[in-house]
PDB file of N, CA and C in Angstrom:
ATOM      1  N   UNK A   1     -37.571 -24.117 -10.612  1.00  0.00           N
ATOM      2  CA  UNK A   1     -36.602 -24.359  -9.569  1.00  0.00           C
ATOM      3  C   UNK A   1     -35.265 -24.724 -10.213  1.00  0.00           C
ATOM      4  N   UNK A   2     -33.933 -24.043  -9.437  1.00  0.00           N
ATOM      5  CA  UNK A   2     -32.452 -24.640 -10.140  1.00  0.00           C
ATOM      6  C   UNK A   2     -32.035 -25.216  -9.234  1.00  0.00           C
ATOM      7  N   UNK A   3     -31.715 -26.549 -10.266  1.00  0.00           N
ATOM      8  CA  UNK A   3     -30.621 -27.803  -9.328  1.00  0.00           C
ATOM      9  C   UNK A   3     -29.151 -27.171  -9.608  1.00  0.00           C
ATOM     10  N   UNK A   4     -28.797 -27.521  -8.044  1.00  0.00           N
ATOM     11  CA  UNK A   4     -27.178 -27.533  -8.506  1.00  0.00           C
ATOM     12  C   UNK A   4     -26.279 -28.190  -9.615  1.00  0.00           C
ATOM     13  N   UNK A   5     -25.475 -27.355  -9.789  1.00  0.00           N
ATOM     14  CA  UNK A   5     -24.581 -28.426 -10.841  1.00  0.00           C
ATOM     15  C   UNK A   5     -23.433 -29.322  -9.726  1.00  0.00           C
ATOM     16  N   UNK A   6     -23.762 -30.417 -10.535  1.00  0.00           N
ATOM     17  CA  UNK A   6     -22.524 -31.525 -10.108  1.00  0.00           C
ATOM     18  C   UNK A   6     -21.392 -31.007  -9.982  1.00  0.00           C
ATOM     19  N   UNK A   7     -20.891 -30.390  -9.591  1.00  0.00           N
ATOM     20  CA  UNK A   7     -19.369 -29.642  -9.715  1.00  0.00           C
ATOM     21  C   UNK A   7     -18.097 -30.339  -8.603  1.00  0.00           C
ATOM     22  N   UNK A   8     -16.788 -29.800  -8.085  1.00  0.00           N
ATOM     23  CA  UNK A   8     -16.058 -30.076  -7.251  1.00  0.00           C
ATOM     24  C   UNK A   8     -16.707 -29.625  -6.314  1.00  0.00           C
ATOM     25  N   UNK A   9     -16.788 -30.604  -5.316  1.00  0.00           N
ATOM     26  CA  UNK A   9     -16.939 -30.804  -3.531  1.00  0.00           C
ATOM     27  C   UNK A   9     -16.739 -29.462  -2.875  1.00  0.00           C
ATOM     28  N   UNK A  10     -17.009 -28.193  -2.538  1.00  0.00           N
ATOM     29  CA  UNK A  10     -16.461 -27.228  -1.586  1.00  0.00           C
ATOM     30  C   UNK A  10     -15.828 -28.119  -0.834  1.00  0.00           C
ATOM     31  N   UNK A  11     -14.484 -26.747  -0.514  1.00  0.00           N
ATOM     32  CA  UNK A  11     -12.856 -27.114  -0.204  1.00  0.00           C
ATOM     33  C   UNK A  11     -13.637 -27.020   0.979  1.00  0.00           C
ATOM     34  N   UNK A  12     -12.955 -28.232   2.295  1.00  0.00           N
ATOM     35  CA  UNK A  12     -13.058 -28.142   3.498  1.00  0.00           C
ATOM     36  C   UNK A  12     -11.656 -28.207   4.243  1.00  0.00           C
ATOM     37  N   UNK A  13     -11.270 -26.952   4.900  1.00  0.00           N
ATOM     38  CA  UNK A  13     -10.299 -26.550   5.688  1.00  0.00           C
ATOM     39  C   UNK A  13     -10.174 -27.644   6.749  1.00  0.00           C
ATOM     40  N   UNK A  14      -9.063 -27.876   7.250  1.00  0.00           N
ATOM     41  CA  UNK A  14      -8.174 -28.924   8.211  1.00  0.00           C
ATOM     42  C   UNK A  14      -7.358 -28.588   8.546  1.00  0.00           C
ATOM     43  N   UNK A  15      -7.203 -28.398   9.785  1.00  0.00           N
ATOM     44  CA  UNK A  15      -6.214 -28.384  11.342  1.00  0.00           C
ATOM     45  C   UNK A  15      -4.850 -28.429  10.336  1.00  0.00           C
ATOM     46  N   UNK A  16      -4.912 -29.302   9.550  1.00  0.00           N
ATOM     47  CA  UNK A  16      -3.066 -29.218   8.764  1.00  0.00           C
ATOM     48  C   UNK A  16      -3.234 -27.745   7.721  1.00  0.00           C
ATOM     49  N   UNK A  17      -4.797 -27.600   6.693  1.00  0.00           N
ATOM     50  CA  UNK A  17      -4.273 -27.093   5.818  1.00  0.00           C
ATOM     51  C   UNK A  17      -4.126 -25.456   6.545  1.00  0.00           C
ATOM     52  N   UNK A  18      -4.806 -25.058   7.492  1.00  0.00           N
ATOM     53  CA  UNK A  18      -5.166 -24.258   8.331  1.00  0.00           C
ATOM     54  C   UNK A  18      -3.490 -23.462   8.606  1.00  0.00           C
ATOM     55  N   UNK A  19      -2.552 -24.493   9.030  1.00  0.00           N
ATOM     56  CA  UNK A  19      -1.564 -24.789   9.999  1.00  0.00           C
ATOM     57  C   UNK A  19      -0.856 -24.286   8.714  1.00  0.00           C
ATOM     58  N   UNK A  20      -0.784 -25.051   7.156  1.00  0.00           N
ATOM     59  CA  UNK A  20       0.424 -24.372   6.386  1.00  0.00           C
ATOM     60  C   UNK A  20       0.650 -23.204   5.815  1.00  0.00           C
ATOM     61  N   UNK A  21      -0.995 -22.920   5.734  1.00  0.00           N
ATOM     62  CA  UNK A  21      -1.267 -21.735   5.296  1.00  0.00           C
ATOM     63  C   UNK A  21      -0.729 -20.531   5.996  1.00  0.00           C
ATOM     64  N   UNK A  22      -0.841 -21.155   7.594  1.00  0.00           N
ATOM     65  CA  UNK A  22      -0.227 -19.618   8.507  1.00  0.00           C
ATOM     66  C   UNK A  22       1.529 -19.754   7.727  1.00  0.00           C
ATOM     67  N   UNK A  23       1.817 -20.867   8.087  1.00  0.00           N
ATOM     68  CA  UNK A  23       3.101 -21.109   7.878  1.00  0.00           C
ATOM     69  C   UNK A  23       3.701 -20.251   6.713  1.00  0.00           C
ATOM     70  N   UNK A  24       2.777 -20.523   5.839  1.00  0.00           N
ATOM     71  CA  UNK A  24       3.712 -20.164   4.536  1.00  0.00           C
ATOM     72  C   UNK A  24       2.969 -18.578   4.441  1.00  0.00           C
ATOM     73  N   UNK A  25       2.237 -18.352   5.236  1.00  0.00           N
ATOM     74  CA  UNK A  25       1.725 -16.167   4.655  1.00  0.00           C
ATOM     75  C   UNK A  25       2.961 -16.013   6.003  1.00  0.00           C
ATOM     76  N   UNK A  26       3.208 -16.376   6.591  1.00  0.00           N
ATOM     77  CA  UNK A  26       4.180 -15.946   7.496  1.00  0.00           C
ATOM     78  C   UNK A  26       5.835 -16.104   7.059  1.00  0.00           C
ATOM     79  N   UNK A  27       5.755 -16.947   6.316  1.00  0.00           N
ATOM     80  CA  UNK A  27       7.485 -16.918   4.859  1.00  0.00           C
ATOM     81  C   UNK A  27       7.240 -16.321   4.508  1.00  0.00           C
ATOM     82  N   UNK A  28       6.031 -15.279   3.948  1.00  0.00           N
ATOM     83  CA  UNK A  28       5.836 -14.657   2.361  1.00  0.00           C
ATOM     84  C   UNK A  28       5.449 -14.677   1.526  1.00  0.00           C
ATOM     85  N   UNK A  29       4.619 -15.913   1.373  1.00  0.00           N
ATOM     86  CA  UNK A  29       4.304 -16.844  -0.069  1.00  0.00           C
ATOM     87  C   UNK A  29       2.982 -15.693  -0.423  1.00  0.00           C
ATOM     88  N   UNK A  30       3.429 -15.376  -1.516  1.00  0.00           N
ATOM     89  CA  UNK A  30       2.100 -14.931  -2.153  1.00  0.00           C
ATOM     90  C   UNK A  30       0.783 -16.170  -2.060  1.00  0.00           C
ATOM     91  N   UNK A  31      -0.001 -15.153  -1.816  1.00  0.00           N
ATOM     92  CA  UNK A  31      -1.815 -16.101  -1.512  1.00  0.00           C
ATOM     93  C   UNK A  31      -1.756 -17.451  -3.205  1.00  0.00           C
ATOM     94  N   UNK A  32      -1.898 -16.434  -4.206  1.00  0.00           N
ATOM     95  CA  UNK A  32      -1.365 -17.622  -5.514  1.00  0.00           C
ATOM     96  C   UNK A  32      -0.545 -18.798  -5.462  1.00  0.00           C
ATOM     97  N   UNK A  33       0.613 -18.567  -4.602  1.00  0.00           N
ATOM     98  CA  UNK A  33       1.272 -19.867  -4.561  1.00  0.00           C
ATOM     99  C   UNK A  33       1.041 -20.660  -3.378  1.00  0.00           C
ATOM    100  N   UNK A  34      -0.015 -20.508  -2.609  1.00  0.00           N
ATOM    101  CA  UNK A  34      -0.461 -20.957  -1.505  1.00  0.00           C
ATOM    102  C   UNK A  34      -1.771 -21.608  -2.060  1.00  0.00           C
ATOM    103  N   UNK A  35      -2.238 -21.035  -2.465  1.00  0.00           N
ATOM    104  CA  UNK A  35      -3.335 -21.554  -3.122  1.00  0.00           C
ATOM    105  C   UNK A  35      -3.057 -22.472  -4.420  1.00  0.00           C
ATOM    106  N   UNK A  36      -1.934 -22.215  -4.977  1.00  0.00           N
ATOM    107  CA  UNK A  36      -1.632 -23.375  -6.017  1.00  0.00           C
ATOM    108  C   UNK A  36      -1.270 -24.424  -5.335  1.00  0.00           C
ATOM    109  N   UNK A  37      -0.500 -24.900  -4.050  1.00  0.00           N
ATOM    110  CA  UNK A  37       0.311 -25.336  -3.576  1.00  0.00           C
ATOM    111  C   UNK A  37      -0.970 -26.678  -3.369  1.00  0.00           C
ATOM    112  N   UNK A  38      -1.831 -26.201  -2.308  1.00  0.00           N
ATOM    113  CA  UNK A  38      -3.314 -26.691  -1.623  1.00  0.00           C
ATOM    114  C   UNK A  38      -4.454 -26.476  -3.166  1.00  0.00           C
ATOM    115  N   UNK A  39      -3.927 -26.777  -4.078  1.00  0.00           N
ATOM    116  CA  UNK A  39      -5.158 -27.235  -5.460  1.00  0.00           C
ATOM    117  C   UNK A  39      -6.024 -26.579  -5.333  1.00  0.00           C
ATOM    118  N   UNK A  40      -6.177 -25.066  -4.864  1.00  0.00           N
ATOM    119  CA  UNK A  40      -7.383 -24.335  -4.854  1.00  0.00           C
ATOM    120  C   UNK A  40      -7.777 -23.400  -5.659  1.00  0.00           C
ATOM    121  N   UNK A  41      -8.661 -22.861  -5.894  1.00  0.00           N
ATOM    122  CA  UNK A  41      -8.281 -20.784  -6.386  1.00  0.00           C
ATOM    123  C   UNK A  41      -7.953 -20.232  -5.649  1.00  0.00           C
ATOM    124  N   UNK A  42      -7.080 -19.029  -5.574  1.00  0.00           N
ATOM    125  CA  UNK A  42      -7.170 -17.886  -4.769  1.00  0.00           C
ATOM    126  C   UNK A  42      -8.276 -17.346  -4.404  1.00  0.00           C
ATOM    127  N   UNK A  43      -9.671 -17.367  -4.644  1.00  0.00           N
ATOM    128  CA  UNK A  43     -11.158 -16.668  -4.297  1.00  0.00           C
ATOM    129  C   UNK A  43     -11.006 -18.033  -2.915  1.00  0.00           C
ATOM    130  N   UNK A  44     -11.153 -18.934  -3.406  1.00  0.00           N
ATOM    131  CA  UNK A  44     -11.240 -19.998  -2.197  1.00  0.00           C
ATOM    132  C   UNK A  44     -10.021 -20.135  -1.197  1.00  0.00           C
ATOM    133  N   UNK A  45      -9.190 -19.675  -1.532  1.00  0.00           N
ATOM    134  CA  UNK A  45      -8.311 -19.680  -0.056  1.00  0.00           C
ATOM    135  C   UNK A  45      -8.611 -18.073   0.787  1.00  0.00           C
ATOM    136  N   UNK A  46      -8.419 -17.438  -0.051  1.00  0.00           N
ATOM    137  CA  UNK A  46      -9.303 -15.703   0.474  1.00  0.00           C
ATOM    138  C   UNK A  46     -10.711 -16.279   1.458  1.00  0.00           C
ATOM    139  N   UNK A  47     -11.583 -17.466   0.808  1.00  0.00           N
ATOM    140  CA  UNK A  47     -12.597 -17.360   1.218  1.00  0.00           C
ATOM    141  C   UNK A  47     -12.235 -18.499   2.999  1.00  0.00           C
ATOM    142  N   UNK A  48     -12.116 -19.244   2.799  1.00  0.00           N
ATOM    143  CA  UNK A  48     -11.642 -20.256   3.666  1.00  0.00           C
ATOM    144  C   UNK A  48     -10.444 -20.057   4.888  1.00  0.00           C
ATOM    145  N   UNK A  49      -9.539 -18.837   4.196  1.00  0.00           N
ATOM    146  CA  UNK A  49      -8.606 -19.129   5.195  1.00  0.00           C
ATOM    147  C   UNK A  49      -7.970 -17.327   5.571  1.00  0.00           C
ATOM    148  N   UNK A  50      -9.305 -16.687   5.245  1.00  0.00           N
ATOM    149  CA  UNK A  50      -9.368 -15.072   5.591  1.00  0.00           C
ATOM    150  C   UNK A  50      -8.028 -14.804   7.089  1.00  0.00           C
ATOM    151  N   UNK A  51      -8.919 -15.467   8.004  1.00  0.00           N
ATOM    152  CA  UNK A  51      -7.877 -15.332   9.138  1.00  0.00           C
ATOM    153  C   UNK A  51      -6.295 -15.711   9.346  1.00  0.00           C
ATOM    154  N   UNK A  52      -6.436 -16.688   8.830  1.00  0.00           N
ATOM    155  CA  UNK A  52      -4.818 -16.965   8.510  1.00  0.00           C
ATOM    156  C   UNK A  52      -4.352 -16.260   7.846  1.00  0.00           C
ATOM    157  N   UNK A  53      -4.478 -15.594   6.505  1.00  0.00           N
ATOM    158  CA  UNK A  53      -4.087 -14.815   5.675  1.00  0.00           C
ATOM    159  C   UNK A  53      -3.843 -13.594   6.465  1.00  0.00           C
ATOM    160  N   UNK A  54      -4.870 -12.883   7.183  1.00  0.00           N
ATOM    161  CA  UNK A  54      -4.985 -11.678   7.738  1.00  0.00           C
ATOM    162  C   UNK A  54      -4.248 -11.666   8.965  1.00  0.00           C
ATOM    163  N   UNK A  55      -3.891 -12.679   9.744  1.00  0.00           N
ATOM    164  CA  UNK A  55      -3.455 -13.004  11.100  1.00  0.00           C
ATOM    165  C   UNK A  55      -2.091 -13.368  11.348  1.00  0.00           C
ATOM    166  N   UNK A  56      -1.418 -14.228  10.245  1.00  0.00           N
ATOM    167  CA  UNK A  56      -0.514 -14.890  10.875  1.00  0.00           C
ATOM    168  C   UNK A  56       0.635 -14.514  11.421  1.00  0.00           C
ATOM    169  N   UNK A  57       0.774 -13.514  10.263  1.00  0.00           N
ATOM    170  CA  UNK A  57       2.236 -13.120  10.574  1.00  0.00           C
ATOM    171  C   UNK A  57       2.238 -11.929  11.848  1.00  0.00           C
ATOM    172  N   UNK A  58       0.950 -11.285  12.114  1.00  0.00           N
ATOM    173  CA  UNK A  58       0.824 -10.537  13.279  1.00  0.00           C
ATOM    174  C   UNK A  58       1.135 -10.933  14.695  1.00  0.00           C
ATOM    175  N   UNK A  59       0.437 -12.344  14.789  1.00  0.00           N
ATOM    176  CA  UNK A  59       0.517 -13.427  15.547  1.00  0.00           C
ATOM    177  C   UNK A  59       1.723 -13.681  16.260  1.00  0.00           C
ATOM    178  N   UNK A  60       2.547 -14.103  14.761  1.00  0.00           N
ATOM    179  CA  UNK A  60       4.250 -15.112  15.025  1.00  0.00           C
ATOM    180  C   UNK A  60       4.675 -13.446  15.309  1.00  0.00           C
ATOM    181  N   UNK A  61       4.845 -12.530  15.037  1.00  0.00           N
ATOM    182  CA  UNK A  61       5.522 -11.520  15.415  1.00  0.00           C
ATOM    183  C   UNK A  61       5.154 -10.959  16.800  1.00  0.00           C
ATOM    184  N   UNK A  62       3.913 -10.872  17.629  1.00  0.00           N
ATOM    185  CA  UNK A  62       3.721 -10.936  18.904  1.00  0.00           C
ATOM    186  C   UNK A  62       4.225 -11.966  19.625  1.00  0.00           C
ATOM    187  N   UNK A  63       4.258 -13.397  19.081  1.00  0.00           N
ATOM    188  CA  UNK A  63       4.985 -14.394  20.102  1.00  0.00           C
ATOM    189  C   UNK A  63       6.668 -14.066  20.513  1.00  0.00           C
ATOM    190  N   UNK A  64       6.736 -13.655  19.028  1.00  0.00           N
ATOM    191  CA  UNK A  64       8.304 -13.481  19.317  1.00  0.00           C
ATOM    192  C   UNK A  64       8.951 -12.188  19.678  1.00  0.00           C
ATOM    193  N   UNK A  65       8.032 -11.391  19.889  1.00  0.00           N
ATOM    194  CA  UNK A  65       8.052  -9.756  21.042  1.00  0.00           C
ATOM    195  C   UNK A  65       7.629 -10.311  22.359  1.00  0.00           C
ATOM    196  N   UNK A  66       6.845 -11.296  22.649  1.00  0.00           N
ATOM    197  CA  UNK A  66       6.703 -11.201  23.748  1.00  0.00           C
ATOM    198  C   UNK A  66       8.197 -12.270  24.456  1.00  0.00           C
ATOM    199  N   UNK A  67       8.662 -13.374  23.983  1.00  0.00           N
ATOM    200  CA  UNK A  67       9.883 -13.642  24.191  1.00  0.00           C
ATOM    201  C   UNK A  67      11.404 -12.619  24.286  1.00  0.00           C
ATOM    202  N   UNK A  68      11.089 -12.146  23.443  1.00  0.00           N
ATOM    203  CA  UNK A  68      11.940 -11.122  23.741  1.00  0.00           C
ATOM    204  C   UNK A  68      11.911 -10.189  24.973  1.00  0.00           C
ATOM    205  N   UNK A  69      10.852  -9.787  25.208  1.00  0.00           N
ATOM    206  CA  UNK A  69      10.685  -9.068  26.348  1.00  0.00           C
ATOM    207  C   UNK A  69      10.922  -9.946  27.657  1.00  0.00           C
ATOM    208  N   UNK A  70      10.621 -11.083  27.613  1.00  0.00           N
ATOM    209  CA  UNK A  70      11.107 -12.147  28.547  1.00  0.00           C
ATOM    210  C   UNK A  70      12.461 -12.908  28.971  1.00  0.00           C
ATOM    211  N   UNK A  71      13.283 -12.334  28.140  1.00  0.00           N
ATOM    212  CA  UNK A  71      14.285 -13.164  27.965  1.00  0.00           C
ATOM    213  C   UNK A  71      15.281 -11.391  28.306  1.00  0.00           C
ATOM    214  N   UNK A  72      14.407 -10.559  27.976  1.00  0.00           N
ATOM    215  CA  UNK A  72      15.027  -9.276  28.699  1.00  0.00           C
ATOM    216  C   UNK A  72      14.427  -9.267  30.406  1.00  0.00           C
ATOM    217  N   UNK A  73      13.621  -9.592  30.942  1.00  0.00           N
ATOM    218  CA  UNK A  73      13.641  -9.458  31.782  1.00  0.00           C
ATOM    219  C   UNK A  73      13.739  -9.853  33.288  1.00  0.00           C
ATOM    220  N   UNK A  74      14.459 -11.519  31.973  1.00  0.00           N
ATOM    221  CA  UNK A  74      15.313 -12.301  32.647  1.00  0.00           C
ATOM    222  C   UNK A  74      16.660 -12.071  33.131  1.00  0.00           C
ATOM    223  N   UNK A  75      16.917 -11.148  32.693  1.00  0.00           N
ATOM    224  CA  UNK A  75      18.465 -10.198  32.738  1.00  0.00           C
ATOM    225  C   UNK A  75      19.064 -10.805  31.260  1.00  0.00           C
ATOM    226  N   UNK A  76      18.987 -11.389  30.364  1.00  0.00           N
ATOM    227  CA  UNK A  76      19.908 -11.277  28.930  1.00  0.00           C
ATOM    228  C   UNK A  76      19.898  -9.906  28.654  1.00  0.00           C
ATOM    229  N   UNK A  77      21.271  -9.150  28.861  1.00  0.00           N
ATOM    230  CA  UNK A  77      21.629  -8.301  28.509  1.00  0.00           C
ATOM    231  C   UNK A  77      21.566  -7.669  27.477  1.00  0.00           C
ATOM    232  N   UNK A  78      22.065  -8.775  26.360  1.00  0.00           N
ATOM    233  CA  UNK A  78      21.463  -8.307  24.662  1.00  0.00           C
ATOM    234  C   UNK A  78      20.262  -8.187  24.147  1.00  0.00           C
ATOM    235  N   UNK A  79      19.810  -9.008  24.703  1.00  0.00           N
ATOM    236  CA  UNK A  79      18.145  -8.809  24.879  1.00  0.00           C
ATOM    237  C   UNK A  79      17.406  -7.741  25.148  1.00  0.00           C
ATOM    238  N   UNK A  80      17.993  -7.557  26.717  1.00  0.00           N
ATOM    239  CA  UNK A  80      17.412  -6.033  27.111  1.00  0.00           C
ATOM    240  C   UNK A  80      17.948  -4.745  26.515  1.00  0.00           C
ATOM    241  N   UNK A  81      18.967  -5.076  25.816  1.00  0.00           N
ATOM    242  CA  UNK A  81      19.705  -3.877  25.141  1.00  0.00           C
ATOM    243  C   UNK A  81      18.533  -3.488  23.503  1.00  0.00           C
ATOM    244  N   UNK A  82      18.850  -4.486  23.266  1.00  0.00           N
ATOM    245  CA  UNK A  82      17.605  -4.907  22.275  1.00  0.00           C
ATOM    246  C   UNK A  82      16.147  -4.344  22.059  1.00  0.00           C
ATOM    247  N   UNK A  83      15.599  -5.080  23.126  1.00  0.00           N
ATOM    248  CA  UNK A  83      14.565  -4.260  23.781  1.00  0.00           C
ATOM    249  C   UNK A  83      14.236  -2.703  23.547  1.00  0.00           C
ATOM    250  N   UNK A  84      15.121  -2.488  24.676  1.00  0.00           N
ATOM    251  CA  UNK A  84      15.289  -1.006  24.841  1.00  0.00           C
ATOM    252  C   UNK A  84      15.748  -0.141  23.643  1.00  0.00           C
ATOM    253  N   UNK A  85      16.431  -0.525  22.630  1.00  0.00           N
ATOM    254  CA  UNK A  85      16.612   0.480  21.544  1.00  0.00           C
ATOM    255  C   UNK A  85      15.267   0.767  20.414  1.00  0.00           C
ATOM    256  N   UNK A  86      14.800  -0.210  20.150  1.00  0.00           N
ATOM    257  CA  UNK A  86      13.761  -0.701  19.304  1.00  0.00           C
ATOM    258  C   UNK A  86      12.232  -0.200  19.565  1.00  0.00           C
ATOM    259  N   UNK A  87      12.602  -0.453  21.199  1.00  0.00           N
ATOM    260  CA  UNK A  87      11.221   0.312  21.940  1.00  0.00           C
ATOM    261  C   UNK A  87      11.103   1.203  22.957  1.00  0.00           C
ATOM    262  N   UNK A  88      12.251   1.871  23.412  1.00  0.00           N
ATOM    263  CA  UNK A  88      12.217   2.949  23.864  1.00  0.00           C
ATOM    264  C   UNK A  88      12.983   3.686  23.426  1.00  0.00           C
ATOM    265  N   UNK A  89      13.629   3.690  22.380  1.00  0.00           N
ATOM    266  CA  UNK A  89      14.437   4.727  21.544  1.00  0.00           C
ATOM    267  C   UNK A  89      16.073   4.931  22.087  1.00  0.00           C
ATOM    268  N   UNK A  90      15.864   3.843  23.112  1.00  0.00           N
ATOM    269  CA  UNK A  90      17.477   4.247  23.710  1.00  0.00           C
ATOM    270  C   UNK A  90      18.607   4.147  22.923  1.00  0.00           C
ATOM    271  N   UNK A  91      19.738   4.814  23.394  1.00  0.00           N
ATOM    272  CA  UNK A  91      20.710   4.814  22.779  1.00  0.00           C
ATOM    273  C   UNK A  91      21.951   4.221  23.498  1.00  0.00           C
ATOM    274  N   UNK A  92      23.178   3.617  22.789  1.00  0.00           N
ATOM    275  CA  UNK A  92      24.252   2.972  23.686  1.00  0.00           C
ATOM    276  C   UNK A  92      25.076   4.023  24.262  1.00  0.00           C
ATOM    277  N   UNK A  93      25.747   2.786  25.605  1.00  0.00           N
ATOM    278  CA  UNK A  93      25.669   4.025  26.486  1.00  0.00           C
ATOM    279  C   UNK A  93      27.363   4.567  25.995  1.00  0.00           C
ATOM    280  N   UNK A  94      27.746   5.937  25.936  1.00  0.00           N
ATOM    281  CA  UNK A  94      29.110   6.663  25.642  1.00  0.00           C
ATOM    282  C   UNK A  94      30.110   5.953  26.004  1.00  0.00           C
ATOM    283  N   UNK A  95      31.343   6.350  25.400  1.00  0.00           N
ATOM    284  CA  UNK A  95      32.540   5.291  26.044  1.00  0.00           C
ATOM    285  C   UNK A  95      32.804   5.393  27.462  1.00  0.00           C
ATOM    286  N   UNK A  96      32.417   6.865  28.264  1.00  0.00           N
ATOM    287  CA  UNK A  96      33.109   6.962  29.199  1.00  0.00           C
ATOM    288  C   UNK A  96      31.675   5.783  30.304  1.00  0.00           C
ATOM    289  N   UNK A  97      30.560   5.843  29.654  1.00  0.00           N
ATOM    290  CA  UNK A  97      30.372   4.857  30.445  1.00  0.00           C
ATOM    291  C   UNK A  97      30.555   2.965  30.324  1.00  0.00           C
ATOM    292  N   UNK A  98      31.206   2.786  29.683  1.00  0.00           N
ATOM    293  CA  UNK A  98      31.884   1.449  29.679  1.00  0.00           C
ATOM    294  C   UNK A  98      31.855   0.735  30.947  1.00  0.00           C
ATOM    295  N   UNK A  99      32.466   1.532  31.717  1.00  0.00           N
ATOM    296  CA  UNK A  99      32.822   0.566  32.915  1.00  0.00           C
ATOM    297  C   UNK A  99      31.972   0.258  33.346  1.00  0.00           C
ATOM    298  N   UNK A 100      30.598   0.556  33.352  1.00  0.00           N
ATOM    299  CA  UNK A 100      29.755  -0.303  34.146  1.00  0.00           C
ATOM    300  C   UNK A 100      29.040  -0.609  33.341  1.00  0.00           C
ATOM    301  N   UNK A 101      28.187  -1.746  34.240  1.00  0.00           N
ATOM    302  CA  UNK A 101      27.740  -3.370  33.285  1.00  0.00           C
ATOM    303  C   UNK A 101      26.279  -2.172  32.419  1.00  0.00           C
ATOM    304  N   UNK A 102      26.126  -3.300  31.344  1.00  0.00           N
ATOM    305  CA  UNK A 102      24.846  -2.806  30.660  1.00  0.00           C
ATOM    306  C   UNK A 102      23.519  -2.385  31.094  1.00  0.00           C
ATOM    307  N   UNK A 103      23.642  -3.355  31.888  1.00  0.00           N
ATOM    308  CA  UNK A 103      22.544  -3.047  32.922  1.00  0.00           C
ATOM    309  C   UNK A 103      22.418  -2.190  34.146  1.00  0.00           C
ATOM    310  N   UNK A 104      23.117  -1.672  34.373  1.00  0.00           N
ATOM    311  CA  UNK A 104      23.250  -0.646  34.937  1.00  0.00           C
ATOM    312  C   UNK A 104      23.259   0.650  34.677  1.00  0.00           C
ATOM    313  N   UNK A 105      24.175   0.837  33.509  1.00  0.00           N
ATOM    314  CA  UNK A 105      23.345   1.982  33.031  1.00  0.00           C
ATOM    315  C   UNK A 105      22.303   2.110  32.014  1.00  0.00           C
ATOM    316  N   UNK A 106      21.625   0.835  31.466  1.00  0.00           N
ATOM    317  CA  UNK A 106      20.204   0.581  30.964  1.00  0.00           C
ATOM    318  C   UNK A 106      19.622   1.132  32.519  1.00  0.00           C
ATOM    319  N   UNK A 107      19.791   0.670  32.997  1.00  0.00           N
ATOM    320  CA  UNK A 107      18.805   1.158  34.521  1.00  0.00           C
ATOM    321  C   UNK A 107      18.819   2.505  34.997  1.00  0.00           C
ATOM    322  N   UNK A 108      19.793   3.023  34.987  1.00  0.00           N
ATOM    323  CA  UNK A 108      20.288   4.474  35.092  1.00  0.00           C
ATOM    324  C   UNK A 108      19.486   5.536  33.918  1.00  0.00           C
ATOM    325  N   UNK A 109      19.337   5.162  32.948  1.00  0.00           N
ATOM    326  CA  UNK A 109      18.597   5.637  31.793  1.00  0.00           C
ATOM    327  C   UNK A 109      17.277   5.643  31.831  1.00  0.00           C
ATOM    328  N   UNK A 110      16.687   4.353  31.993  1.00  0.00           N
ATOM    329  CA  UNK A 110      15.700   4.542  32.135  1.00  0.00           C
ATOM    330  C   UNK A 110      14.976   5.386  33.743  1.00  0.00           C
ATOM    331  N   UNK A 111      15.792   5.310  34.510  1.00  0.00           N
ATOM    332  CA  UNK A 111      15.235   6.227  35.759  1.00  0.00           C
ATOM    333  C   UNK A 111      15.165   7.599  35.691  1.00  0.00           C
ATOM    334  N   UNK A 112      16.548   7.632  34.754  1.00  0.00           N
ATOM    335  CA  UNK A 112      16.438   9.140  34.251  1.00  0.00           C
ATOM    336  C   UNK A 112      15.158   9.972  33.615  1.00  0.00           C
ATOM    337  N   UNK A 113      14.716   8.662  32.408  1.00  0.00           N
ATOM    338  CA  UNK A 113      13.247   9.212  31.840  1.00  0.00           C
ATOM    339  C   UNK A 113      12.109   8.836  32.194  1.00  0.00           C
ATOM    340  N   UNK A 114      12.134   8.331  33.731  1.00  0.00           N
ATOM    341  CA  UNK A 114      11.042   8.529  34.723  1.00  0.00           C
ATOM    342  C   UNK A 114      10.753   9.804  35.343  1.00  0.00           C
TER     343      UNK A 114
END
């Protein structure tokens, strides 16, 4: 029969370390300096904090599409201008349509490609 060796404690994940980890794969931080940061290996933050690693920045980038879309359809103009170029391919509207508000002919456009 093999006894374990006396070794370091398996790393146990916490609500904070959980929390910096999104934080910092969502700056950029290479997994190495995330894992140096939190005294670990990289095999053990891979192993422990898979989802964060794999998730975060997908996450913070849906929260902040879905604000956007909210804050367009609140009427912020730049917003919805925003919106609309990025995700429906629109384009600004010609000089001769200036005179009327953004939203109007954002609205006009899009009825068009209904």
């Amino acid at each position: 029969m093999h006894e374990k060796s006396a070794g370091a404690p398996e790393h146990e994940p916490t609500l904070s370390t959980r929390a910096k980890v999104e934080a910092f794969s969502c700056a950029g931080y290479k997994h190495e300096d995330i894992a140096k940061y939190l005294q670990i290996d990289d095999k053990t933050l891979r192993k422990h904090y898979r989802i964060e690693l794999d998730e975060a920045k997908m996450n913070k980038i849906s929260q902040l599409g879905g604000k956007a879309y909210a804050m367009a359809l609140e009427g912020n103009e730049k917003m919805l201008e925003f919106v609309l170029k990025t995700q429906a391919r629109w384009c600004a509207p010609k000089p001769e349509d200036e005179k009327k508000s953004v939203t109007d002919t954002l609205l006009e456009k899009l009825i068009d490609k209904l």
